[in-house]
C-alpha atoms as a PDB file:
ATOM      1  CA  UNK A   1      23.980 -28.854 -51.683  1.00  0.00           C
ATOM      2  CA  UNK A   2      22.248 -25.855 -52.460  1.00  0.00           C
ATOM      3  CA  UNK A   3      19.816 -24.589 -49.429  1.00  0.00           C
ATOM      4  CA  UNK A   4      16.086 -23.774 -50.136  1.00  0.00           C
ATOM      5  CA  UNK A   5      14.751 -20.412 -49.116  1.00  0.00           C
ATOM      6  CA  UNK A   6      12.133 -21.150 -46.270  1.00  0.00           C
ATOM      7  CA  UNK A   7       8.466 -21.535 -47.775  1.00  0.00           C
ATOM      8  CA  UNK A   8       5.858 -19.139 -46.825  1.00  0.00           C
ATOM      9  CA  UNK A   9       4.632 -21.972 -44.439  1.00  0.00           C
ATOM     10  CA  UNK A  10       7.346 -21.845 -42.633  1.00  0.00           C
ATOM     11  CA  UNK A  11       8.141 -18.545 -42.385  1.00  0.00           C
ATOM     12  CA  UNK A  12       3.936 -17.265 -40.998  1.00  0.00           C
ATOM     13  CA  UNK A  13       5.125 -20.534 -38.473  1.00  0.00           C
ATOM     14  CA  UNK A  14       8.735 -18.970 -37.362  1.00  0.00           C
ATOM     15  CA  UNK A  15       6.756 -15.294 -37.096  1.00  0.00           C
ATOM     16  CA  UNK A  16       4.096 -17.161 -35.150  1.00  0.00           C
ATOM     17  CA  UNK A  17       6.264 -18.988 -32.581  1.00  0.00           C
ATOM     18  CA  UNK A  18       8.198 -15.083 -32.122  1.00  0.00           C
ATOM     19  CA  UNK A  19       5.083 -13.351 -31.711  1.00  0.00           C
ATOM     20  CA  UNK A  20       2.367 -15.396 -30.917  1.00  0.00           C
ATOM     21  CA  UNK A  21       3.190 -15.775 -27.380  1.00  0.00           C
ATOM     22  CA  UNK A  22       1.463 -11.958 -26.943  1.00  0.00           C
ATOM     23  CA  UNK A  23      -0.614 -11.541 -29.683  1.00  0.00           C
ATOM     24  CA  UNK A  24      -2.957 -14.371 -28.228  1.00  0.00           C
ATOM     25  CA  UNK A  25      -3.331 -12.807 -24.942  1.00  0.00           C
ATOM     26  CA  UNK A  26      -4.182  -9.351 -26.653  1.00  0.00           C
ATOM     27  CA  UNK A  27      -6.886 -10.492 -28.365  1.00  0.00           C
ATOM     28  CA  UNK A  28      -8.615 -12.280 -25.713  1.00  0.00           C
ATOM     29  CA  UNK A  29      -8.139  -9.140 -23.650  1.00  0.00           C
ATOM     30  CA  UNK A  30      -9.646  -7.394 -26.834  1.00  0.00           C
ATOM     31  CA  UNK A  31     -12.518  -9.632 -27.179  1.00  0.00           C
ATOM     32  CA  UNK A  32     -13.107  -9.464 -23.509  1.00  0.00           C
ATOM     33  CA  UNK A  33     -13.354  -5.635 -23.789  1.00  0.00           C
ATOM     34  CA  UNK A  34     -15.565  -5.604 -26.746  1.00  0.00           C
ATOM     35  CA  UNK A  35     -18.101  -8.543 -24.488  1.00  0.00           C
ATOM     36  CA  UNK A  36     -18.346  -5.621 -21.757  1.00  0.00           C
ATOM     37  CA  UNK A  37     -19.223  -3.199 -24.292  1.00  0.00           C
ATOM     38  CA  UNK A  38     -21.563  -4.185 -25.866  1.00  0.00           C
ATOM     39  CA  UNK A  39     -23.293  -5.769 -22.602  1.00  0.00           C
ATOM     40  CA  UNK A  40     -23.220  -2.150 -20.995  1.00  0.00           C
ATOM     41  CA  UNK A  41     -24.723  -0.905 -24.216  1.00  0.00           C
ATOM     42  CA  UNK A  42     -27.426  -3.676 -24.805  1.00  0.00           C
ATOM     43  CA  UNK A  43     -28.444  -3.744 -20.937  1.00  0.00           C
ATOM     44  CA  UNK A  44     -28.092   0.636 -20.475  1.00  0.00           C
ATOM     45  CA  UNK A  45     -26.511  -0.329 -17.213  1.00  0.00           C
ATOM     46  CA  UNK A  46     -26.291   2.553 -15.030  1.00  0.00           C
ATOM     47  CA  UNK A  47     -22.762   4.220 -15.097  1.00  0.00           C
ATOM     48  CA  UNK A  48     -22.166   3.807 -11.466  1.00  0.00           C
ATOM     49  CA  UNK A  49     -22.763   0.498 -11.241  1.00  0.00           C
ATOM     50  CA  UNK A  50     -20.507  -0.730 -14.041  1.00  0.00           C
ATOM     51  CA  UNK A  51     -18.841   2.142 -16.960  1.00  0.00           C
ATOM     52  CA  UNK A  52     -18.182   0.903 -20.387  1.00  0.00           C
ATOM     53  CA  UNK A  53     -14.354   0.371 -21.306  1.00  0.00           C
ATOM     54  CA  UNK A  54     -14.399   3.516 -23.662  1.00  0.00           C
ATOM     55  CA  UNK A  55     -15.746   6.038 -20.750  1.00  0.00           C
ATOM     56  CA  UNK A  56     -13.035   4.238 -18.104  1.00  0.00           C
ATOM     57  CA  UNK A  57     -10.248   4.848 -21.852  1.00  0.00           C
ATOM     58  CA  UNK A  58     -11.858   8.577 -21.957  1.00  0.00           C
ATOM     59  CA  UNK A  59     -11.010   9.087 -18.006  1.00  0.00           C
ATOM     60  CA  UNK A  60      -7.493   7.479 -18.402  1.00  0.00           C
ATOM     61  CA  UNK A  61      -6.428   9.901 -21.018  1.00  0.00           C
ATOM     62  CA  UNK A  62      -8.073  12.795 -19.733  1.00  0.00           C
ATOM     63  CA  UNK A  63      -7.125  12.009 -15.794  1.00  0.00           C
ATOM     64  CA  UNK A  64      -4.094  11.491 -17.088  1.00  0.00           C
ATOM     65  CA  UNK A  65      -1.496  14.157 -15.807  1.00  0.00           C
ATOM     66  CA  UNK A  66      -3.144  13.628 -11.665  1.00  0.00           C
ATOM     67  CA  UNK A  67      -2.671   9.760 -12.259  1.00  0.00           C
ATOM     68  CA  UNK A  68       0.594  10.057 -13.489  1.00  0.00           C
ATOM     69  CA  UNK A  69       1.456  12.383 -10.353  1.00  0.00           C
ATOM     70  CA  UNK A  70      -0.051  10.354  -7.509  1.00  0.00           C
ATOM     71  CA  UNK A  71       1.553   7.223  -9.055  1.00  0.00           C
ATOM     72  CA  UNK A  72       5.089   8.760  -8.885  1.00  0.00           C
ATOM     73  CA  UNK A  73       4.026   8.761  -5.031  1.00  0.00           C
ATOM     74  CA  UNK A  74       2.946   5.315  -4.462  1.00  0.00           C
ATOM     75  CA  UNK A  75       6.082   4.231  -6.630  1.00  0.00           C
ATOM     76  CA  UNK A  76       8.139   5.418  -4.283  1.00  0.00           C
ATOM     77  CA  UNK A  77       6.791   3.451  -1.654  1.00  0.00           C
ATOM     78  CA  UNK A  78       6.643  -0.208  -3.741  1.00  0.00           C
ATOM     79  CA  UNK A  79      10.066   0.720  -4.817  1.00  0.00           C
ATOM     80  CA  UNK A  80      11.868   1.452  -1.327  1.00  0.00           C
ATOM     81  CA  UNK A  81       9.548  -1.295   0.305  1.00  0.00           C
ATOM     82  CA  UNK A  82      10.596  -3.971  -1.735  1.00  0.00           C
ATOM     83  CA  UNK A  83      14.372  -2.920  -1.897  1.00  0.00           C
ATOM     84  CA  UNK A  84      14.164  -2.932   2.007  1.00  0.00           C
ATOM     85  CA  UNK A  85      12.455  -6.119   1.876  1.00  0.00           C
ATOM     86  CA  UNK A  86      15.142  -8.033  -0.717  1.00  0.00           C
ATOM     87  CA  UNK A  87      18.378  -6.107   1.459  1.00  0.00           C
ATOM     88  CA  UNK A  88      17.264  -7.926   4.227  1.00  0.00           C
ATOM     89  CA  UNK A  89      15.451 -11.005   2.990  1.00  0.00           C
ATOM     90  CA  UNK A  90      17.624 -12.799   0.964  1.00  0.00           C
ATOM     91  CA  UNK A  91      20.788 -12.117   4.206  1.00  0.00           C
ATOM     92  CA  UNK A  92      18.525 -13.332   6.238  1.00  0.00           C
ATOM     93  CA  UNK A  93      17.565 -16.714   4.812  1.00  0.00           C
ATOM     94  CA  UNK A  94      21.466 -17.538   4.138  1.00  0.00           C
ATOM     95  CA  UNK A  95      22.012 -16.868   7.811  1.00  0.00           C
ATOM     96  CA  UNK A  96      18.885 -19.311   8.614  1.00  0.00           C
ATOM     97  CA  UNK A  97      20.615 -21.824   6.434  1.00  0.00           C
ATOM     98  CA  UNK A  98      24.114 -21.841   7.985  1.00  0.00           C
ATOM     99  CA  UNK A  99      22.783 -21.137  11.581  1.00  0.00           C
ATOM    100  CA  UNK A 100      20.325 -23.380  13.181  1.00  0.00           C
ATOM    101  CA  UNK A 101      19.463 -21.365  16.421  1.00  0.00           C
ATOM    102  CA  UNK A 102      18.860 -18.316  14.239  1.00  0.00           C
ATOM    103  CA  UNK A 103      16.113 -20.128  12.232  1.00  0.00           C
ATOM    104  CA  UNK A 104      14.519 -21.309  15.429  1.00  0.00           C
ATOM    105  CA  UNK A 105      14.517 -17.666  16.725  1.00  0.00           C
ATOM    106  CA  UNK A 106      13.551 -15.972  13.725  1.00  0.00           C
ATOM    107  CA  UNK A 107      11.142 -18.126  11.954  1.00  0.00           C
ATOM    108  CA  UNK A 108       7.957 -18.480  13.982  1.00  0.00           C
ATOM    109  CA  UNK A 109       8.536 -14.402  14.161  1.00  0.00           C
ATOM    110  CA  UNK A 110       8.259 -14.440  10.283  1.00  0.00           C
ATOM    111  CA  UNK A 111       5.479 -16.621  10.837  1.00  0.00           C
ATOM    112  CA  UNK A 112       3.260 -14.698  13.020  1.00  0.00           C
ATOM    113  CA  UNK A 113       3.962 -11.233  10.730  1.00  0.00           C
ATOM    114  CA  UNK A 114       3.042 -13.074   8.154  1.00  0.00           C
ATOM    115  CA  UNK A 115      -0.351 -14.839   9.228  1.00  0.00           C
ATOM    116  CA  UNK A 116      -0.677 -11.449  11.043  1.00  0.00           C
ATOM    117  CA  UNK A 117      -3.850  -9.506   9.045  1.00  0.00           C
ATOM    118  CA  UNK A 118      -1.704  -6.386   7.620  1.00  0.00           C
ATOM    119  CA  UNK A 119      -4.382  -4.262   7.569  1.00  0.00           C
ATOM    120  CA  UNK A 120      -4.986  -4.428  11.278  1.00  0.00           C
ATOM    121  CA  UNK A 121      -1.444  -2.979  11.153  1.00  0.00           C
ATOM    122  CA  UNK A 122      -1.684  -0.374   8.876  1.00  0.00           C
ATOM    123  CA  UNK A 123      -4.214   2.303  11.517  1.00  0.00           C
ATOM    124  CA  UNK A 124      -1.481   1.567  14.277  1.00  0.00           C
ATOM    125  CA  UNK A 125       1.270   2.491  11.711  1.00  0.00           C
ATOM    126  CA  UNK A 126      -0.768   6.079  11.187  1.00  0.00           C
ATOM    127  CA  UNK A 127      -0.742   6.173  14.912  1.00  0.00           C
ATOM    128  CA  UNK A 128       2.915   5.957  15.393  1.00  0.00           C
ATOM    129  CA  UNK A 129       4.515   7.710  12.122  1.00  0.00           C
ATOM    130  CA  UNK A 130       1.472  10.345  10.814  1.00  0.00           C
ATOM    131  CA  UNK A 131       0.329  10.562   7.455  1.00  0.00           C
ATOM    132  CA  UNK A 132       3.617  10.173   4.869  1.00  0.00           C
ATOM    133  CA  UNK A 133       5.416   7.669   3.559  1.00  0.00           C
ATOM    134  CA  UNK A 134       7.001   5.833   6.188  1.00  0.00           C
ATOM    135  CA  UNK A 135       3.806   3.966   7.203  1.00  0.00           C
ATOM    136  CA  UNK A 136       3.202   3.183   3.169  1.00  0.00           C
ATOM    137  CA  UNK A 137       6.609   1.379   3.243  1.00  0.00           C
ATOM    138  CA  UNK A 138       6.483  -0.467   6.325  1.00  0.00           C
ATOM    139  CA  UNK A 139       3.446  -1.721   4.932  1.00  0.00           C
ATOM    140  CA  UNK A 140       4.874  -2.721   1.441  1.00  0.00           C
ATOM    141  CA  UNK A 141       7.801  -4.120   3.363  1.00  0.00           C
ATOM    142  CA  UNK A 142       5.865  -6.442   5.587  1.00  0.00           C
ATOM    143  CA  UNK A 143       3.880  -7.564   2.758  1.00  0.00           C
ATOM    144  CA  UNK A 144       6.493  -8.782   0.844  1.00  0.00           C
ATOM    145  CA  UNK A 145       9.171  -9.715   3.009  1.00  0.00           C
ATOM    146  CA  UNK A 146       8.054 -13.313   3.587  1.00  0.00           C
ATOM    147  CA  UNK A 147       8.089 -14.998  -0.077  1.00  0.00           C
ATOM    148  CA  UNK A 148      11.657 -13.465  -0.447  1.00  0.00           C
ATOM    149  CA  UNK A 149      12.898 -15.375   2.891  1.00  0.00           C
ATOM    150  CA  UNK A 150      10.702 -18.786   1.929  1.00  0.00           C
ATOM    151  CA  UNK A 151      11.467 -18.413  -1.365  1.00  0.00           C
ATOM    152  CA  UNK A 152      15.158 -18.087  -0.802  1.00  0.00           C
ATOM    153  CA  UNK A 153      15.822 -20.614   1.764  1.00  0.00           C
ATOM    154  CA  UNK A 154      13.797 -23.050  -0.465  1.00  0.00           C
ATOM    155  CA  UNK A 155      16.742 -21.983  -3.374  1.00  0.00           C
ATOM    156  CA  UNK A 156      19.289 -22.592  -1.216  1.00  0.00           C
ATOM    157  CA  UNK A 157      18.420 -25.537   0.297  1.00  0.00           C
ATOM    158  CA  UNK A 158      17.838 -27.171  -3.163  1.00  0.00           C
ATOM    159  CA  UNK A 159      21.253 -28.287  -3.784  1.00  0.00           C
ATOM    160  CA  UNK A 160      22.863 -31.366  -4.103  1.00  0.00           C
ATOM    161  CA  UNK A 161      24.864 -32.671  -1.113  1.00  0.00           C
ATOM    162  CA  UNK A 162      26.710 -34.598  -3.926  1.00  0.00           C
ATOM    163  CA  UNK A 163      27.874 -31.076  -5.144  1.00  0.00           C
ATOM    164  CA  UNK A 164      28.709 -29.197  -1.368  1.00  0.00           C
ATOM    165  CA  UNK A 165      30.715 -32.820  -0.765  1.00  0.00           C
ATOM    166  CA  UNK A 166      32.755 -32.306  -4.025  1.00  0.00           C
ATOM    167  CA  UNK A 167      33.804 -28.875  -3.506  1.00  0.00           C
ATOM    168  CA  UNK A 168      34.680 -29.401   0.253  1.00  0.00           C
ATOM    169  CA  UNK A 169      36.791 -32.337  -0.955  1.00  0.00           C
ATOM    170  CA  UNK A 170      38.665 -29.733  -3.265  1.00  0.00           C
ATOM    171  CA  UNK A 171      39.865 -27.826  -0.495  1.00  0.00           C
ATOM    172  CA  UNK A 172      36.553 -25.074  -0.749  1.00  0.00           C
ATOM    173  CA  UNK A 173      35.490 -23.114   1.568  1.00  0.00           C
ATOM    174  CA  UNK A 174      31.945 -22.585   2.884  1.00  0.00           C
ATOM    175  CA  UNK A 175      32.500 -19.136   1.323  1.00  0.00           C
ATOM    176  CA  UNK A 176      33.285 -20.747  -1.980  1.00  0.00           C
ATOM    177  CA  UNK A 177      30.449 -23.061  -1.706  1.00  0.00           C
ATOM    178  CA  UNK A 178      28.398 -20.756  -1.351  1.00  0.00           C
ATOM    179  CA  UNK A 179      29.042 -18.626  -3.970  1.00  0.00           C
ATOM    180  CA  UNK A 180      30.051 -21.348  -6.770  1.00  0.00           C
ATOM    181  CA  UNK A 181      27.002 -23.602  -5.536  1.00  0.00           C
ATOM    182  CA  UNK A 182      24.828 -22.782  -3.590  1.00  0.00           C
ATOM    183  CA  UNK A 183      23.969 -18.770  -4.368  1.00  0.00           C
ATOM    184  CA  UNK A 184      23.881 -19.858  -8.384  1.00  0.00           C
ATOM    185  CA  UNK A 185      21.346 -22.844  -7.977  1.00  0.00           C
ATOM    186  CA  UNK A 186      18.895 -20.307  -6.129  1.00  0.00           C
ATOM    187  CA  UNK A 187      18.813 -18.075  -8.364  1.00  0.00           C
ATOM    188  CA  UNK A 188      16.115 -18.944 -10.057  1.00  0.00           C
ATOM    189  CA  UNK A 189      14.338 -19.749  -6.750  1.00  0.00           C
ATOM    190  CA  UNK A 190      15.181 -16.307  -5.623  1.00  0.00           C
ATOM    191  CA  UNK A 191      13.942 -14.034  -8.321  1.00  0.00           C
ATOM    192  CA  UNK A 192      10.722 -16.188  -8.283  1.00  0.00           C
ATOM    193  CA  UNK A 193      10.188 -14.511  -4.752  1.00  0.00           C
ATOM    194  CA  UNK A 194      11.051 -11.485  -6.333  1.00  0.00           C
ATOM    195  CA  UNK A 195       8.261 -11.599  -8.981  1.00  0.00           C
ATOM    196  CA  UNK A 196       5.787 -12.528  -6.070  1.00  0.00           C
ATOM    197  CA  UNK A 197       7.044 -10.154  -3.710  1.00  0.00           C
ATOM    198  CA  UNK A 198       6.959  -7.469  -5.649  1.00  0.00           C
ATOM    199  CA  UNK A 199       3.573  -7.365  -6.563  1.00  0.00           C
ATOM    200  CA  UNK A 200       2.710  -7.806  -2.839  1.00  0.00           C
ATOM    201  CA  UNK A 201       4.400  -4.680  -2.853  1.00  0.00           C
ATOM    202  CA  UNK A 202       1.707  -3.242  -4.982  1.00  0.00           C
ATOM    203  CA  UNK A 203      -0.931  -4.548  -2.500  1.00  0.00           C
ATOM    204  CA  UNK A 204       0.964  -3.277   0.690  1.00  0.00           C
ATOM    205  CA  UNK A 205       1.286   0.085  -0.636  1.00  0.00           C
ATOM    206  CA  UNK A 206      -2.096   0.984  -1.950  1.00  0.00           C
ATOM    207  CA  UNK A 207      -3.462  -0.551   1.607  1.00  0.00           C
ATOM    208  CA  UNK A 208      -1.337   1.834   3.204  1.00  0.00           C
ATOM    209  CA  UNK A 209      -2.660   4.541   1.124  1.00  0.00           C
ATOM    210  CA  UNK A 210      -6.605   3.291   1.835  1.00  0.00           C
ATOM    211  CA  UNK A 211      -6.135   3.624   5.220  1.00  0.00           C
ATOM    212  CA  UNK A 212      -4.603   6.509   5.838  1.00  0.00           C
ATOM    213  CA  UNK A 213      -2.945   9.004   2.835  1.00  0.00           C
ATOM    214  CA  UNK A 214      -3.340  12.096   0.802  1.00  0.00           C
ATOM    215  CA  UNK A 215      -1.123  11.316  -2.179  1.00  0.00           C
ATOM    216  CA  UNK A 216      -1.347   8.019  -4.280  1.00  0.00           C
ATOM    217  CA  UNK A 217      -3.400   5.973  -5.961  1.00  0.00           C
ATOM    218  CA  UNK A 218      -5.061   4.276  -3.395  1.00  0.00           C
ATOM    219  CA  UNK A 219      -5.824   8.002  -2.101  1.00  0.00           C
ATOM    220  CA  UNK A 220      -7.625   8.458  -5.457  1.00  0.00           C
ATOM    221  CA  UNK A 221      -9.284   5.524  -4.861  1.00  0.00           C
ATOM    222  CA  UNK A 222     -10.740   6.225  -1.710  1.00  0.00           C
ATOM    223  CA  UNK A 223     -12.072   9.709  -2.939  1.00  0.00           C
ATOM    224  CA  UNK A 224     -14.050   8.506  -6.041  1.00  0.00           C
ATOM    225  CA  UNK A 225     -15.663   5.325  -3.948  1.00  0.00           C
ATOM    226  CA  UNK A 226     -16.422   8.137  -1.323  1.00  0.00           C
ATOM    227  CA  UNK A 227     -17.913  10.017  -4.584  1.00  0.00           C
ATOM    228  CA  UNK A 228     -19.693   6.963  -6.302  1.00  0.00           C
ATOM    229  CA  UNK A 229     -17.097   8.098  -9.411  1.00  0.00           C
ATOM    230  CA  UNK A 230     -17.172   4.354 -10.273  1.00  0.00           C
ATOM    231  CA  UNK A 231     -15.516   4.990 -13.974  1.00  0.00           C
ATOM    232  CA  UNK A 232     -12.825   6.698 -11.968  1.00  0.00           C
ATOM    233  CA  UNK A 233     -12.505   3.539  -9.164  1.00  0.00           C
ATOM    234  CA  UNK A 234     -12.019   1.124 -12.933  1.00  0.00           C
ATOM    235  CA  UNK A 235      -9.911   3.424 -14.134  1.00  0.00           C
ATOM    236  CA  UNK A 236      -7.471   3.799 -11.344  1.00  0.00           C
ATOM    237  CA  UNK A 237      -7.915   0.108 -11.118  1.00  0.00           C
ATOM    238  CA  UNK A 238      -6.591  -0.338 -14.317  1.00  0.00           C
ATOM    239  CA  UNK A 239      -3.844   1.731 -14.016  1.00  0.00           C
ATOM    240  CA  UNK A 240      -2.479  -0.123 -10.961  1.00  0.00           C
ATOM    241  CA  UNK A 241      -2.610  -3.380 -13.160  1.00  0.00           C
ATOM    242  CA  UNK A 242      -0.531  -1.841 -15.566  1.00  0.00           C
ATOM    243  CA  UNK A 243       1.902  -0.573 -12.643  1.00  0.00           C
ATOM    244  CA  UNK A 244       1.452  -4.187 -11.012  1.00  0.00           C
ATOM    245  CA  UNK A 245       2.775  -5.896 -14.661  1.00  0.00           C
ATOM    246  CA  UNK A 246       5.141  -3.401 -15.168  1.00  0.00           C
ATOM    247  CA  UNK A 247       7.229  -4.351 -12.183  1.00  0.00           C
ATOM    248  CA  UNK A 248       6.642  -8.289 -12.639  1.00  0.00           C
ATOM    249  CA  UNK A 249       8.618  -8.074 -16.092  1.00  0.00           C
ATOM    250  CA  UNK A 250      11.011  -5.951 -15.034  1.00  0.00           C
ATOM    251  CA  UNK A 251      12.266  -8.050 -12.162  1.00  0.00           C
ATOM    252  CA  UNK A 252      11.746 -11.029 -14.966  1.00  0.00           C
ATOM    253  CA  UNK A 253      14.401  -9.245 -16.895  1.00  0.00           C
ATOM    254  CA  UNK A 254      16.589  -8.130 -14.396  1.00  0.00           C
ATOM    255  CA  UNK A 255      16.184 -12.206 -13.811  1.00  0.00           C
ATOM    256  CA  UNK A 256      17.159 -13.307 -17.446  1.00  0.00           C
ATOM    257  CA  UNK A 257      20.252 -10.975 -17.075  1.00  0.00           C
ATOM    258  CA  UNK A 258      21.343 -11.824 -14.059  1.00  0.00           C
ATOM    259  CA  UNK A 259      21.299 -15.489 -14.866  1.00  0.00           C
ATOM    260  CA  UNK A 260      22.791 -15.666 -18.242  1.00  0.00           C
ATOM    261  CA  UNK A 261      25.438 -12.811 -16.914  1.00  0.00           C
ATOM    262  CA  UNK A 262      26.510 -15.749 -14.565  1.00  0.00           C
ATOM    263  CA  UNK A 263      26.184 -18.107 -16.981  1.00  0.00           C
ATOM    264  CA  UNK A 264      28.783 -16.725 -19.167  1.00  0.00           C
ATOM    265  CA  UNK A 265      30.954 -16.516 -16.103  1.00  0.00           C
ATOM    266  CA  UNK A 266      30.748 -19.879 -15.797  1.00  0.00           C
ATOM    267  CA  UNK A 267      31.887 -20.953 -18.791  1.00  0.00           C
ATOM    268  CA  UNK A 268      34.648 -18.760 -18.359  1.00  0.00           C
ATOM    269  CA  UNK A 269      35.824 -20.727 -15.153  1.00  0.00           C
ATOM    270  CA  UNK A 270      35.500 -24.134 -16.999  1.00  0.00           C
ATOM    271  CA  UNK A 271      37.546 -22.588 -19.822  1.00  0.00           C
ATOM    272  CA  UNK A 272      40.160 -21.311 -17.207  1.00  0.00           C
ATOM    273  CA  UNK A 273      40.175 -24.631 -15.539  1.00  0.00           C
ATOM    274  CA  UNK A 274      38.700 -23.386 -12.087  1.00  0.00           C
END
């Protein structure tokens, strides 16, 4: 039987389904930006109360090169924060799960930091390390320590016994169980306190910066609120949204690789018979 060549129904309907899923958010972002146009236009509302979108596009391109700089600096803060933070996080939540008096010593600690405000933190870090980066990734580090512990030990503890019972029956070790069971079940648990944690990092880093930097974006901030440069406030704004969604989908990748990576490793060990 001789196939038919897809109709032109079905093909707009297979582009749709690949590239719908963006194309709908752009153009409610679009439409959005076109509303606040023309209301800034229509109402002459004064520039620093509220800029139009195409003076806060003009300051982007032409603040360009000193945004791209002071970002490189606050990047290095989110990035060694959050690194710090997922070293230790993700250790320490396997070590809560297979030791009960370390979870009862550890987690009302994690507790208090975390209910702790972290901006009441971040003058006595200035206090005790000076103006650099060591107080910016503390900060970032606190921030976003938590949901990588929670969000692990709620991966982890998300298996079934039925599963743990099986292995140990085989002979397994704890080892073994945890790395055939229990470390690929929370992976997906895991990387979802990644994607939170990571934009905390954002957060921590440019309240590090407001209280007490000279390089970074939330230094930039702080000068043009201190100047009433409101297009330059949006604009910075902006540009730490874009750094903020950056991040998110590239620790959702690193996510979809990790997890089909052990996927095909899987099927490998079925196929070998382990």
């Amino acid at each position: 039987m001789v196939e038919r060549p897809p109709s032109l129904v079905q093909r707009r309907s297979a582009w749709w389904t690949v590239h719908g899923a963006w194309i709908t958010p752009a153009l409610s972002l679009l439409c959005c930006l076109a509303i606040w146009e023309a209301a800034v236009r229509y109402f002459q509302a004064p520039i620093y109360l509220i800029p139009a979108p195409s003076l806060i596009a003009s300051k982007l391109i032409a603040g360009y090169p000193l945004f791209l700089q002071e970002t490189l600096h606050s990047v290095v803060a989110i990035i060694i924060g959050f690194a710090l933070a997922a070293a230790i996080g993700v250790p320490a939540a396997t070590l809560m799960i297979y030791s009960e008096w370390f979870r009862r010593s550890v987690y009302p600690i994690l507790l208090t930091a975390q209910v702790l405000p972290k901006v009441a933190l971040a003058p006595l870090f200035i206090v005790w390390f000076g103006f650099g980066l060591l107080p910016k990734v503390l900060m970032t580090f606190l921030i976003s320590f938590f949901p990588i512990v929670i969000d692990t030990l709620t991966g982890l503890n998300a298996v079934r016994p039925e599963s743990l019972l099986l292995i140990r029956s085989m002979g397994g070790t704890r080892w073994q169980a945890f790395r055939k069971i229990r470390l690929p079940g929370a992976l997906p648990s895991i990387f979802g306190g990644f994607k939170v944690a990571i934009t905390f990092a954002v957060v921590g880093t440019i309240v590090a910066e407001f209280v007490g930097s000279d390089h970074g974006l939330g230094y930039i901030l702080v000068l043009a609120r201190g100047n009433l440069d409101t297009v330059t406030v949006f604009a910075a704004i902006l540009w730490l949204i874009a750094i903020g969604f950056f991040f998110y989908f590239a620790v959702e990748v690193a996510e979809r690789i990790c997890i089909r990576g052990r996927g095909a490793n899987r099927s490998r060990e079925l196929g070998a018979g382990l």
